[in-house]
PDB file of N, CA and C in Angstrom:
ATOM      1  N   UNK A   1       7.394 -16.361  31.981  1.00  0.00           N
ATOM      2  CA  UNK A   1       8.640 -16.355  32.720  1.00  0.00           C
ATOM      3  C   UNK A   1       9.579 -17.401  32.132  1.00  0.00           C
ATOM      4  N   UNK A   2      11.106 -16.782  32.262  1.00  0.00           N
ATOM      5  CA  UNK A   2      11.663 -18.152  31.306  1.00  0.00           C
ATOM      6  C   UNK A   2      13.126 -17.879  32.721  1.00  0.00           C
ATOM      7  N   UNK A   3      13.763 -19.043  32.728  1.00  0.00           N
ATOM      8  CA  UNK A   3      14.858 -18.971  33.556  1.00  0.00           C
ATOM      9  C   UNK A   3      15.972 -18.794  32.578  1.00  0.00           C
ATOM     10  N   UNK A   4      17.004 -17.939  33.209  1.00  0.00           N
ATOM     11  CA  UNK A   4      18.465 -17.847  33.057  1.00  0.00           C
ATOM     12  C   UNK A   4      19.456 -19.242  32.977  1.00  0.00           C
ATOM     13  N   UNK A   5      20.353 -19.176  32.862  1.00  0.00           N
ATOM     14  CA  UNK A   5      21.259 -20.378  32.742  1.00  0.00           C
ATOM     15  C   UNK A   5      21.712 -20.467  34.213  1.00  0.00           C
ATOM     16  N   UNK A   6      21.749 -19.328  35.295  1.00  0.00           N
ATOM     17  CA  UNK A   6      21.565 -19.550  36.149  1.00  0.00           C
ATOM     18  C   UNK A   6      20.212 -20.391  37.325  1.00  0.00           C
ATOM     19  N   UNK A   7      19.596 -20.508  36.445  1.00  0.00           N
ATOM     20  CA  UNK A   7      18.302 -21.082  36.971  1.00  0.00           C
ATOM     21  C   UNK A   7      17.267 -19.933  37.820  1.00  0.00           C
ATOM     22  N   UNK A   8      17.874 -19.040  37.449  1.00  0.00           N
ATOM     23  CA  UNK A   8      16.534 -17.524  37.897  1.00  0.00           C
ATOM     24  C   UNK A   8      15.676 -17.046  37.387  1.00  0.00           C
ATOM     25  N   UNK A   9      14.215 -17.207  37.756  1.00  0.00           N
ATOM     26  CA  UNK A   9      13.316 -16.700  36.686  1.00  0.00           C
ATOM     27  C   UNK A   9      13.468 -15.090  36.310  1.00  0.00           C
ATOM     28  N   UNK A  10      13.639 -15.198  34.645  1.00  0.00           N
ATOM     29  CA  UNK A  10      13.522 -13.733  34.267  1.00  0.00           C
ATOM     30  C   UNK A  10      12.283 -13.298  33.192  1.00  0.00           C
ATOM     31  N   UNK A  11      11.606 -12.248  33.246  1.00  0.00           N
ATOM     32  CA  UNK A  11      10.535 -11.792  32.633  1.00  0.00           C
ATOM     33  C   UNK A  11      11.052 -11.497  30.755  1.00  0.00           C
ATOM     34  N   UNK A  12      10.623 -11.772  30.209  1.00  0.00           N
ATOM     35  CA  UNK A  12      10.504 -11.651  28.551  1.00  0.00           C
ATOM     36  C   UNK A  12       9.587 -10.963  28.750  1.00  0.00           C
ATOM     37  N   UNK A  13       9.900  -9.675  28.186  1.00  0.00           N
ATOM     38  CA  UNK A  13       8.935  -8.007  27.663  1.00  0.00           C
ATOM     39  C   UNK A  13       9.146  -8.597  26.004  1.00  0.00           C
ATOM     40  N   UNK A  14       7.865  -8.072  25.419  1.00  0.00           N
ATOM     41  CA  UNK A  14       7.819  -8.584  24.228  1.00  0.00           C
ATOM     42  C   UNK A  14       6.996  -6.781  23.882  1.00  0.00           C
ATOM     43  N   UNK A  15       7.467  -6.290  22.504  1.00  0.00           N
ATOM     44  CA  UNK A  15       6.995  -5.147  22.477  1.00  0.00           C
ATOM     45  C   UNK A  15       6.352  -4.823  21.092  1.00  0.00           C
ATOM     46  N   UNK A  16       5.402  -6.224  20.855  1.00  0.00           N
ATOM     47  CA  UNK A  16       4.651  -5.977  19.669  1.00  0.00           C
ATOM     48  C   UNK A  16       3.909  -5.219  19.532  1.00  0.00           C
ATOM     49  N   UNK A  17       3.950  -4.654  18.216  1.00  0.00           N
ATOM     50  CA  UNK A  17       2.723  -3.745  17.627  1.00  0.00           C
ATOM     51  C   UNK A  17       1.439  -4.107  17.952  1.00  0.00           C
ATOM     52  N   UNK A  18       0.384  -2.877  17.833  1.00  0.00           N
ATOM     53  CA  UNK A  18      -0.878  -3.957  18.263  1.00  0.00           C
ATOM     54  C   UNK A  18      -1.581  -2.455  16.668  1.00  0.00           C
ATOM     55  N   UNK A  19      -2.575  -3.563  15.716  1.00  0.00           N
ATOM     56  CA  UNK A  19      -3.192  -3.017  14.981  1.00  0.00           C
ATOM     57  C   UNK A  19      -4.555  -3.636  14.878  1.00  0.00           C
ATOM     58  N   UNK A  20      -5.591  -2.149  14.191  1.00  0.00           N
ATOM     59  CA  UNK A  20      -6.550  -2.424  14.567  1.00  0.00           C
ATOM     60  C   UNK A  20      -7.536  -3.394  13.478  1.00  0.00           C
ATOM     61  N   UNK A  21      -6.238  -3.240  12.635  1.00  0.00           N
ATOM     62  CA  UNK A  21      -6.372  -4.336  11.157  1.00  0.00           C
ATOM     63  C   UNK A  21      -5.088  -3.988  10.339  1.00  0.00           C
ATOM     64  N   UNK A  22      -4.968  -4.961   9.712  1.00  0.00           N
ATOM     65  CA  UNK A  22      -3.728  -5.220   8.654  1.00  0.00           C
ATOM     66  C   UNK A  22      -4.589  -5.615   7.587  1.00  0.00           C
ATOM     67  N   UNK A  23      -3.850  -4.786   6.350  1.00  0.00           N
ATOM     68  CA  UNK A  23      -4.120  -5.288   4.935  1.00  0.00           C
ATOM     69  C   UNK A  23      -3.053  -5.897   4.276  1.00  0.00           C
ATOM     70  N   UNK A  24      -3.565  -6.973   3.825  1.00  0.00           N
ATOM     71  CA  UNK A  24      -2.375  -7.848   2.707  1.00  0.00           C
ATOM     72  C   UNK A  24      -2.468  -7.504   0.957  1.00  0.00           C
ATOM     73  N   UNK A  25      -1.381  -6.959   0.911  1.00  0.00           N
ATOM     74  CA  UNK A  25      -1.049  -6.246  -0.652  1.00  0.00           C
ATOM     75  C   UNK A  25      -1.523  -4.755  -0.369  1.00  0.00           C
ATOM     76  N   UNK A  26       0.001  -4.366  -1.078  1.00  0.00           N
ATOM     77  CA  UNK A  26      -0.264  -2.478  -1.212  1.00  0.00           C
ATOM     78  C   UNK A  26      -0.756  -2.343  -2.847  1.00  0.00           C
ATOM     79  N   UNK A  27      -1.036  -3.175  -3.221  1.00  0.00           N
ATOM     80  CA  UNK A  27      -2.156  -2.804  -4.478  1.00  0.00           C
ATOM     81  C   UNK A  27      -2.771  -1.653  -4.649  1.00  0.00           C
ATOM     82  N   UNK A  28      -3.367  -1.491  -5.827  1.00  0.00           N
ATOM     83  CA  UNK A  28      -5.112  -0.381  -5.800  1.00  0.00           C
ATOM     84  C   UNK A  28      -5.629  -0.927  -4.778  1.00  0.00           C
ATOM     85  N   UNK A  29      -6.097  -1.674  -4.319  1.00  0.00           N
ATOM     86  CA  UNK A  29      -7.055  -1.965  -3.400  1.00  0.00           C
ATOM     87  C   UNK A  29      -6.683  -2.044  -1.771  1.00  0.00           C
ATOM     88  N   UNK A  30      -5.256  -2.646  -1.674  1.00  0.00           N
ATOM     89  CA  UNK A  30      -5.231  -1.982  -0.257  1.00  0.00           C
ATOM     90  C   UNK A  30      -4.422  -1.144   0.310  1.00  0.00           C
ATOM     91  N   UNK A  31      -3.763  -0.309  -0.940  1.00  0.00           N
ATOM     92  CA  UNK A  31      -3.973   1.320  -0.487  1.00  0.00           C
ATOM     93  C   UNK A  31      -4.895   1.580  -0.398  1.00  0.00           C
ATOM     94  N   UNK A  32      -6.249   1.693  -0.866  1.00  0.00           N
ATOM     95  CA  UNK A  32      -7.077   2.603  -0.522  1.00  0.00           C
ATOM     96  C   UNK A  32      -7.936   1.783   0.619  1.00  0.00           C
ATOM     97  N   UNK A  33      -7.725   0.901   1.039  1.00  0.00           N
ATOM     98  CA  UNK A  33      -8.301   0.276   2.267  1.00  0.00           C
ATOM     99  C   UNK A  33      -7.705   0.494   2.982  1.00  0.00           C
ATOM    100  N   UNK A  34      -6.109   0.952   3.169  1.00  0.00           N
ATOM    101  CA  UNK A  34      -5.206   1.511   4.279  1.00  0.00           C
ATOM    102  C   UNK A  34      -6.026   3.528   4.673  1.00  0.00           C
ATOM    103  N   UNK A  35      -6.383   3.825   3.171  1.00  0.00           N
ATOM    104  CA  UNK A  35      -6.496   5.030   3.387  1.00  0.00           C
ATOM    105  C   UNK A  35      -7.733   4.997   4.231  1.00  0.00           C
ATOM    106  N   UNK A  36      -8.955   4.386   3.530  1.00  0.00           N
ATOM    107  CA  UNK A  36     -10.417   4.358   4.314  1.00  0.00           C
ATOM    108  C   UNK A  36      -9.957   4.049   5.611  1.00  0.00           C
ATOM    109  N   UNK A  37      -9.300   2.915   6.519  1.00  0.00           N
ATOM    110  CA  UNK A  37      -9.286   2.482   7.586  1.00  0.00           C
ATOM    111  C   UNK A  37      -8.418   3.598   8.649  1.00  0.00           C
ATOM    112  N   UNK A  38      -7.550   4.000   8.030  1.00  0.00           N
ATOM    113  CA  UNK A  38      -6.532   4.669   8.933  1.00  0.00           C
ATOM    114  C   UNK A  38      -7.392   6.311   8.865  1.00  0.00           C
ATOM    115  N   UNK A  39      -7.593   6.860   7.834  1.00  0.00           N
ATOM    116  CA  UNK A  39      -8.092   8.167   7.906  1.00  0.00           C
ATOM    117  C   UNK A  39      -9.533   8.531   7.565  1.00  0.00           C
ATOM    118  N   UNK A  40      -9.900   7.577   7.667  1.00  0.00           N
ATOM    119  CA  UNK A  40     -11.780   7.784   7.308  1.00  0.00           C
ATOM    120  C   UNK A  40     -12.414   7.355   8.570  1.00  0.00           C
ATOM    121  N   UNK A  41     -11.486   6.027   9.372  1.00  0.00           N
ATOM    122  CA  UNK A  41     -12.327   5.357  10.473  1.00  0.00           C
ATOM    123  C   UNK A  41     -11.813   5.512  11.546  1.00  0.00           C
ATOM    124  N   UNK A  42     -10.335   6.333  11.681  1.00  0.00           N
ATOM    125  CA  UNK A  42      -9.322   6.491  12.472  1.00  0.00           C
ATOM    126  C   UNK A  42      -8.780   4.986  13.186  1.00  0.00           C
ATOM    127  N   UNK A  43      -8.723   4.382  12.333  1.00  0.00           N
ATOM    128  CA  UNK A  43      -8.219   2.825  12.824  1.00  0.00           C
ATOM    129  C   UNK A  43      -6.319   2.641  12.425  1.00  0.00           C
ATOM    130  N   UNK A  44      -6.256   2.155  13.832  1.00  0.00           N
ATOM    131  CA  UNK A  44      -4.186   1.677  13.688  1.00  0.00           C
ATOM    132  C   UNK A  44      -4.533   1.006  12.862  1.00  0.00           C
ATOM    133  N   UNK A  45      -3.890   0.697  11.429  1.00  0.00           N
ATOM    134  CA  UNK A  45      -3.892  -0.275  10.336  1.00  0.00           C
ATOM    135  C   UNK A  45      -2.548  -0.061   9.856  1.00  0.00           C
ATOM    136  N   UNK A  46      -2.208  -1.257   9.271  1.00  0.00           N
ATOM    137  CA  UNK A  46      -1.029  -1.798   8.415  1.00  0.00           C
ATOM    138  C   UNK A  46      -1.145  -2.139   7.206  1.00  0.00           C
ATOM    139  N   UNK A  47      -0.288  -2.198   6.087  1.00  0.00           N
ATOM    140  CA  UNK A  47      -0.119  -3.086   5.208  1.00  0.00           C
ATOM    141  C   UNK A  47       1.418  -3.531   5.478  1.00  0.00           C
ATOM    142  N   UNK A  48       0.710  -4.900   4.904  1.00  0.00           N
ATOM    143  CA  UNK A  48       1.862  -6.083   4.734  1.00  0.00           C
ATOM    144  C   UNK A  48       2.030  -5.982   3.383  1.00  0.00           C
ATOM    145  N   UNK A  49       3.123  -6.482   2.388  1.00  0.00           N
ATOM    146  CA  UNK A  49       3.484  -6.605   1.150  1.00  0.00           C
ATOM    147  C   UNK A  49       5.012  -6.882   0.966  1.00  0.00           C
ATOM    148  N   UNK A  50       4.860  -8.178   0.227  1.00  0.00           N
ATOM    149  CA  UNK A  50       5.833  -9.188  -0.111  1.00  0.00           C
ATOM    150  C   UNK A  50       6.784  -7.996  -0.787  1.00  0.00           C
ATOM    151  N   UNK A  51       6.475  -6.911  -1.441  1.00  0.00           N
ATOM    152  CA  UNK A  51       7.556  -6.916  -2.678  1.00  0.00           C
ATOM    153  C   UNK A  51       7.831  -5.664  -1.661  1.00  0.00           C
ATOM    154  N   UNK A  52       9.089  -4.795  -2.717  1.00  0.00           N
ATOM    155  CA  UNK A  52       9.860  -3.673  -1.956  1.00  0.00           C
ATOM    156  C   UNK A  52       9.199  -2.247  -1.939  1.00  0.00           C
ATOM    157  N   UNK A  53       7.804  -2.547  -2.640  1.00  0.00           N
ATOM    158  CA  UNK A  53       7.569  -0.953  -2.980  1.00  0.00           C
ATOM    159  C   UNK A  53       5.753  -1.298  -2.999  1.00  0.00           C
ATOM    160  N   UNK A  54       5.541  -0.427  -3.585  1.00  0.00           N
ATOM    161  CA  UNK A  54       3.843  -0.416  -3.653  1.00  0.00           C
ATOM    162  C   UNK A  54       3.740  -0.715  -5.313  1.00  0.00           C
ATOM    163  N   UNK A  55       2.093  -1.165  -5.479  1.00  0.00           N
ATOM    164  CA  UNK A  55       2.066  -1.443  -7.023  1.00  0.00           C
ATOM    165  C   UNK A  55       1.138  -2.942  -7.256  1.00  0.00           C
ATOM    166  N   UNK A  56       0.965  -3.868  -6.341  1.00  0.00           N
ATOM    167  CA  UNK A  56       0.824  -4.984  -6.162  1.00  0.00           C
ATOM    168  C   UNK A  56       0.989  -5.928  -7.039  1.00  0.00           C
ATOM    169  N   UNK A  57      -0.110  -5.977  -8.220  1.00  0.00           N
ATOM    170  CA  UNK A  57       0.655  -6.607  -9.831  1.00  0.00           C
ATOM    171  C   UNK A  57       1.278  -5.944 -10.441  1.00  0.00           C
ATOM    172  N   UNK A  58       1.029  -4.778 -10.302  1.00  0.00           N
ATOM    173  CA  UNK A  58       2.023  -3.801 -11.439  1.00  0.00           C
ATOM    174  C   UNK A  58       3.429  -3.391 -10.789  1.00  0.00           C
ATOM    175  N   UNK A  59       3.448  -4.098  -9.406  1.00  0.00           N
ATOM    176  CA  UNK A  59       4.960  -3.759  -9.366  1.00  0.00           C
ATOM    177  C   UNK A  59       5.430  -4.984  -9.548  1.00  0.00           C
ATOM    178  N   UNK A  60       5.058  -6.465  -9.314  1.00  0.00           N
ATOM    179  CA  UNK A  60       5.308  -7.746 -10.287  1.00  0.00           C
ATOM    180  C   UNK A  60       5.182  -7.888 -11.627  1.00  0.00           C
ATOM    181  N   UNK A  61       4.487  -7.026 -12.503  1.00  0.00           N
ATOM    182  CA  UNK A  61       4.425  -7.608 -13.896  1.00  0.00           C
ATOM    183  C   UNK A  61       5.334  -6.826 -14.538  1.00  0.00           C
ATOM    184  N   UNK A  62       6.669  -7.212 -14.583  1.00  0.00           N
ATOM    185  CA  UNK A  62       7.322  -5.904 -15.982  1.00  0.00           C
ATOM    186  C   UNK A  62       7.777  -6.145 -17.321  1.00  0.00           C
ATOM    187  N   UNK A  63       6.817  -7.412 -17.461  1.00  0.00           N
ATOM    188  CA  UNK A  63       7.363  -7.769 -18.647  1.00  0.00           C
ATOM    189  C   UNK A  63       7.153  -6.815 -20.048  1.00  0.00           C
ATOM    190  N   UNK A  64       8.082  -6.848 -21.086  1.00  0.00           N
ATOM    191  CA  UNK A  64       8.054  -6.004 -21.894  1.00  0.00           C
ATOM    192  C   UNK A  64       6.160  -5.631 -22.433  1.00  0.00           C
ATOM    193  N   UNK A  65       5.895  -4.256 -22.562  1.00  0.00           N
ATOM    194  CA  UNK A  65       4.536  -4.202 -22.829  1.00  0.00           C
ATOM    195  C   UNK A  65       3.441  -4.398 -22.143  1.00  0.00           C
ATOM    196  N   UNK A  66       3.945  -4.437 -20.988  1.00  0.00           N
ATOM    197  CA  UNK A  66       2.526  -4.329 -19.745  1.00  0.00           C
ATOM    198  C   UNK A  66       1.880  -3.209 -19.917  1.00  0.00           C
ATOM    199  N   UNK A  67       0.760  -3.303 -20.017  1.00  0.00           N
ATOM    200  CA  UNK A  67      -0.382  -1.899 -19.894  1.00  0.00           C
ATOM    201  C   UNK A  67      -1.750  -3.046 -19.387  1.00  0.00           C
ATOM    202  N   UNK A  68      -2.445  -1.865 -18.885  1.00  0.00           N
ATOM    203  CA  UNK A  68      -3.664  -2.100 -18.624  1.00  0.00           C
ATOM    204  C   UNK A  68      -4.527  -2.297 -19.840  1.00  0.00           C
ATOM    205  N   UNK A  69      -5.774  -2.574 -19.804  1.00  0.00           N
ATOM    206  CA  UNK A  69      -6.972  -2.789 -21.063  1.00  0.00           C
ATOM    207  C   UNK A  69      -8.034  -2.414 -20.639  1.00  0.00           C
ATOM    208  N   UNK A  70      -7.513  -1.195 -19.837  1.00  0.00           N
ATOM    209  CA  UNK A  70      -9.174  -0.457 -19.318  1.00  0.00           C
ATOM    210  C   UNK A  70      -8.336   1.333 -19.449  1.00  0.00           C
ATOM    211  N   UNK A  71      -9.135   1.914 -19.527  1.00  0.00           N
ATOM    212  CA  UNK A  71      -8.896   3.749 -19.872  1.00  0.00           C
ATOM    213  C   UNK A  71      -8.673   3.766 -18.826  1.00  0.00           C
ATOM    214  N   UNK A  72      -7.592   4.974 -19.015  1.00  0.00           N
ATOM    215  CA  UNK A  72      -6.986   5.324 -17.558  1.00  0.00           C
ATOM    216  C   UNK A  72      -7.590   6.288 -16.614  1.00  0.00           C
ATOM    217  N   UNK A  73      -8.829   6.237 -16.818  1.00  0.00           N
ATOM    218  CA  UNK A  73      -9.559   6.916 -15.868  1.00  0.00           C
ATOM    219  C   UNK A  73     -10.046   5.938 -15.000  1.00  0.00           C
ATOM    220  N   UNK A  74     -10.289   5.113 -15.368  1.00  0.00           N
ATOM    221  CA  UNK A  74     -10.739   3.676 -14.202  1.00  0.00           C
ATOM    222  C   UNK A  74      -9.681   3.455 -13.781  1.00  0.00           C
ATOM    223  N   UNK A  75      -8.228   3.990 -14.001  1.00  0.00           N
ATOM    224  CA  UNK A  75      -7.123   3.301 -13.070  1.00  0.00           C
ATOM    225  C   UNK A  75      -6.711   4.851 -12.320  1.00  0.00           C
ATOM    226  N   UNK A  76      -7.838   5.379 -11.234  1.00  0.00           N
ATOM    227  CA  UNK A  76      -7.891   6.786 -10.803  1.00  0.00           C
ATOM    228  C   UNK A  76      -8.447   6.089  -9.293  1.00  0.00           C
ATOM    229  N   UNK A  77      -8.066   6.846  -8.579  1.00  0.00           N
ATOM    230  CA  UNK A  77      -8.744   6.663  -6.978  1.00  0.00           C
ATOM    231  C   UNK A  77      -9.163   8.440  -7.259  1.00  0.00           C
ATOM    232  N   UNK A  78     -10.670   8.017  -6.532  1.00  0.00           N
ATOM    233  CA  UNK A  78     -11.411   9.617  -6.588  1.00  0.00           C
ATOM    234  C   UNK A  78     -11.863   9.802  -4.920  1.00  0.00           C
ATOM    235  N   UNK A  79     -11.439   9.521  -4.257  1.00  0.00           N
ATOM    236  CA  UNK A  79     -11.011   9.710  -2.864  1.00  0.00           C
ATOM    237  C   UNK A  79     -10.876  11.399  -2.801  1.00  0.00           C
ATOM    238  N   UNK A  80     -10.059  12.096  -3.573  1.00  0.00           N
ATOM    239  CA  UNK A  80      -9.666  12.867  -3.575  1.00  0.00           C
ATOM    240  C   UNK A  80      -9.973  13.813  -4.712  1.00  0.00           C
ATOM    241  N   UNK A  81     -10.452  14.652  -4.809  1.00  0.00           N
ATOM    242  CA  UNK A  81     -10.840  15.560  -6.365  1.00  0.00           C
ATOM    243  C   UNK A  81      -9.682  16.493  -6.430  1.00  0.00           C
ATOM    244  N   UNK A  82      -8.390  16.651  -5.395  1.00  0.00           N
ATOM    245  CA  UNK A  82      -7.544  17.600  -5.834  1.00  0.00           C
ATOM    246  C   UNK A  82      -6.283  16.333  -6.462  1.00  0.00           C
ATOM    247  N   UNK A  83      -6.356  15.195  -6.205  1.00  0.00           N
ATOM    248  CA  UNK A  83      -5.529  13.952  -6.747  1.00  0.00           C
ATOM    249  C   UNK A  83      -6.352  13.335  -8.251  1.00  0.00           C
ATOM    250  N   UNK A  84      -7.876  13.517  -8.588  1.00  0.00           N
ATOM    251  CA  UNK A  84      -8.245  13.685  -9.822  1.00  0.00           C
ATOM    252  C   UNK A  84      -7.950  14.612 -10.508  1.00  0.00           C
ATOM    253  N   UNK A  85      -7.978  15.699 -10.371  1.00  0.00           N
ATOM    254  CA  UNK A  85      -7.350  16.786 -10.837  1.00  0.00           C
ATOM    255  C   UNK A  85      -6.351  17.325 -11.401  1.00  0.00           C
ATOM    256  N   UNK A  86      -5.227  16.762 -10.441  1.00  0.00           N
ATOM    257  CA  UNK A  86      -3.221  17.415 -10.371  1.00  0.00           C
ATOM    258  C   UNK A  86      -3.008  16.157 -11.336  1.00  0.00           C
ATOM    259  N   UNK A  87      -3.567  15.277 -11.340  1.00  0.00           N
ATOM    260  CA  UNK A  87      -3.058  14.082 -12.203  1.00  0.00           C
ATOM    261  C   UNK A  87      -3.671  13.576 -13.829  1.00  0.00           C
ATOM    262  N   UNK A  88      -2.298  13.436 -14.525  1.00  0.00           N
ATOM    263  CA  UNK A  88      -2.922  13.231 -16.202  1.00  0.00           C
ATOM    264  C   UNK A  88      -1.994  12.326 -16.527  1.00  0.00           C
ATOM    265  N   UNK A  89      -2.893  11.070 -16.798  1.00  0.00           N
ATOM    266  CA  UNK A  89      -2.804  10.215 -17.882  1.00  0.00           C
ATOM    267  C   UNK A  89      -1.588  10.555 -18.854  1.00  0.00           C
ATOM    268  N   UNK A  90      -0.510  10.016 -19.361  1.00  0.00           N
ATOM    269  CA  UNK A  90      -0.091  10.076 -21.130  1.00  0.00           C
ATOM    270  C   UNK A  90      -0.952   9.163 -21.778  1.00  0.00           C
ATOM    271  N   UNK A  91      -1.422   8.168 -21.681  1.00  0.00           N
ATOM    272  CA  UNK A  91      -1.957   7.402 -22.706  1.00  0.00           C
ATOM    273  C   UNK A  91      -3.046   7.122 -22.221  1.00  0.00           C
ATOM    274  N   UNK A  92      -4.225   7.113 -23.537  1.00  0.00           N
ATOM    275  CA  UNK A  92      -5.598   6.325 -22.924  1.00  0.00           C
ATOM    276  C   UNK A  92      -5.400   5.147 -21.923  1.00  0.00           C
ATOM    277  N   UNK A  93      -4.639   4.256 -22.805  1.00  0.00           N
ATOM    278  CA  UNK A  93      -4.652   2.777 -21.777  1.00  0.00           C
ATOM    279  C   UNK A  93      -2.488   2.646 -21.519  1.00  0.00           C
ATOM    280  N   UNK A  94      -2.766   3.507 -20.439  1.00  0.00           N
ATOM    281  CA  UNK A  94      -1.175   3.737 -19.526  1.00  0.00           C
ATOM    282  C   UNK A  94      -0.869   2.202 -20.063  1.00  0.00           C
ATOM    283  N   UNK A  95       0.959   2.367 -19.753  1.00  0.00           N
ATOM    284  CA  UNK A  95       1.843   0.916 -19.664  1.00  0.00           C
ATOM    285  C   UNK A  95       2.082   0.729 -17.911  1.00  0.00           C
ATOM    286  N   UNK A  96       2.887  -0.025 -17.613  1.00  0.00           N
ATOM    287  CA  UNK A  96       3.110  -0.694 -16.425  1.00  0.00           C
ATOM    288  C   UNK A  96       4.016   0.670 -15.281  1.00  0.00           C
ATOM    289  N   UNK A  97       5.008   1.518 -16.425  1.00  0.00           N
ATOM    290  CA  UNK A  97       5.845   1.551 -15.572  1.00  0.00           C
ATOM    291  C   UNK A  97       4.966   3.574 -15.044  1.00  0.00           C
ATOM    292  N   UNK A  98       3.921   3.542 -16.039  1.00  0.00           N
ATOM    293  CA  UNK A  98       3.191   4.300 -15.288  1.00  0.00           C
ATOM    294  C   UNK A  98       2.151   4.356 -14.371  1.00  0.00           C
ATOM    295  N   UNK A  99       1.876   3.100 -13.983  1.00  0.00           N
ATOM    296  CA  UNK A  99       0.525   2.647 -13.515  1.00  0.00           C
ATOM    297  C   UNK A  99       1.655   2.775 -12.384  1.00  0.00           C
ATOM    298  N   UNK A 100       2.318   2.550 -12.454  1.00  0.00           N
ATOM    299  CA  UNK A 100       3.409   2.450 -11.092  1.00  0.00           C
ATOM    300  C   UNK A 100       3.405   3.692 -10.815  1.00  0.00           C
ATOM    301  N   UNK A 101       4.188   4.388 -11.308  1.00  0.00           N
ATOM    302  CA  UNK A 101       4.554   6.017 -10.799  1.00  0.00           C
ATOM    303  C   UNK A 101       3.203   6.615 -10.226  1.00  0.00           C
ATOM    304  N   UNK A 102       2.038   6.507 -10.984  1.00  0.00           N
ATOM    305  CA  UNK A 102       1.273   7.089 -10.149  1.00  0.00           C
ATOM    306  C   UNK A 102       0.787   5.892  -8.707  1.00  0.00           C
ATOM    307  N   UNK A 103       0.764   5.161  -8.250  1.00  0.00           N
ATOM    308  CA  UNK A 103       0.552   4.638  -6.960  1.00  0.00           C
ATOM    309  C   UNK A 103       1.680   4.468  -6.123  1.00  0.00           C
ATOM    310  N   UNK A 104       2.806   5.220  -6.975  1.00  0.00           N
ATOM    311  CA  UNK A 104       4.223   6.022  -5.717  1.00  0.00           C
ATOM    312  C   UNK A 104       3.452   7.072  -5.607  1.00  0.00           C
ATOM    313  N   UNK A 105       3.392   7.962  -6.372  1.00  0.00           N
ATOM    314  CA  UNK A 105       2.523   9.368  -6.207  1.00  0.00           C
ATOM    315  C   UNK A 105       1.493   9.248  -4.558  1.00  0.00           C
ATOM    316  N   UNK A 106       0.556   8.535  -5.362  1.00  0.00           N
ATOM    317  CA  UNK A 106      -0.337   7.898  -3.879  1.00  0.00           C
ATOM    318  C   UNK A 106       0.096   7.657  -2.803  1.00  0.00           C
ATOM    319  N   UNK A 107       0.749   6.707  -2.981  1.00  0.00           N
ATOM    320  CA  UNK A 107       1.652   6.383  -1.600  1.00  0.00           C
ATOM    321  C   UNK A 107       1.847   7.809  -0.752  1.00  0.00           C
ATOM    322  N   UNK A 108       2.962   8.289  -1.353  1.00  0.00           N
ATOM    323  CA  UNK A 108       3.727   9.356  -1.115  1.00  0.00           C
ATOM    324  C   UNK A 108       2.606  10.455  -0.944  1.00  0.00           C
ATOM    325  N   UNK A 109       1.979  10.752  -1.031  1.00  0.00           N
ATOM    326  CA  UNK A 109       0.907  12.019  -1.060  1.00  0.00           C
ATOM    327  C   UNK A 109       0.162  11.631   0.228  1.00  0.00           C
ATOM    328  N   UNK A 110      -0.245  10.198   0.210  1.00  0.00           N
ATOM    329  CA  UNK A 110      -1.503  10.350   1.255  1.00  0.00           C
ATOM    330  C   UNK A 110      -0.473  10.021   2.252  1.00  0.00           C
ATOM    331  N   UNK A 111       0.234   9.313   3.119  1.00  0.00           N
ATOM    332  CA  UNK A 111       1.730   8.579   3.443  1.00  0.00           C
ATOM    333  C   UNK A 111       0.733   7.279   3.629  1.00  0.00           C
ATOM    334  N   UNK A 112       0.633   6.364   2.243  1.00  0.00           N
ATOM    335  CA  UNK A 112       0.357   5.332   2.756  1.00  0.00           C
ATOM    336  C   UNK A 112       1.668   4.208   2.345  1.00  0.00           C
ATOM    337  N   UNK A 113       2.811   4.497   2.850  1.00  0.00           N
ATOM    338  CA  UNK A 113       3.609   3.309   2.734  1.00  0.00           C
ATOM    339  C   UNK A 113       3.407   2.541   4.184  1.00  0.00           C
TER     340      UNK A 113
END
């Protein structure tokens, strides 16, 4: 209860979210911990994330020549065999600004923004 300037007590409704977990960073890793939690365990879950989009390092690193140093099959979520499938690589070891496009793809496909 908080008083008015009139000196009358008035009630503060506060109308926070309530979740059943929050993940920090929309990364590889907690997209797919948004996906397991929200649609595998049916849990209210969130992600939090500092930057404007999904990507977690790879939407921070753009410096000229970012790529990964692992085959781009290890940079695959197999969650899904019709998202292994519909999706191809250009390069053995992708650059940055594709490692990105596909975890918009993700995003956007499963709705994990």
């Amino acid at each position: 209860m908080r008083e008015d300037a009139a000196g009358k007590s008035t009630a503060r409704q506060t109308h926070a979210e309530r979740y059943d977990a929050l993940v920090i960073g929309a990364g590889f890793t907690g997209l797919y911990q948004l996906h397991c939690l929200r649609d595998r365990l049916g849990l209210n879950a969130k992600v939090l994330e500092a930057a404007n989009g999904v990507g977690g390092t790879w939407y921070w690193n753009r410096y000229p020549g970012a790529r990964c140093d692992s085959e781009s099959h290890s940079y695959c979520y197999y969650f899904s065999k019709e998202l292994v499938t519909d999706w191809e690589w250009s390069e053995r070891y992708p650059g940055q600004e594709e490692i990105r496009h596909y975890l918009n793809h993700v995003a956007d496909r499963f709705d994990l923004r």
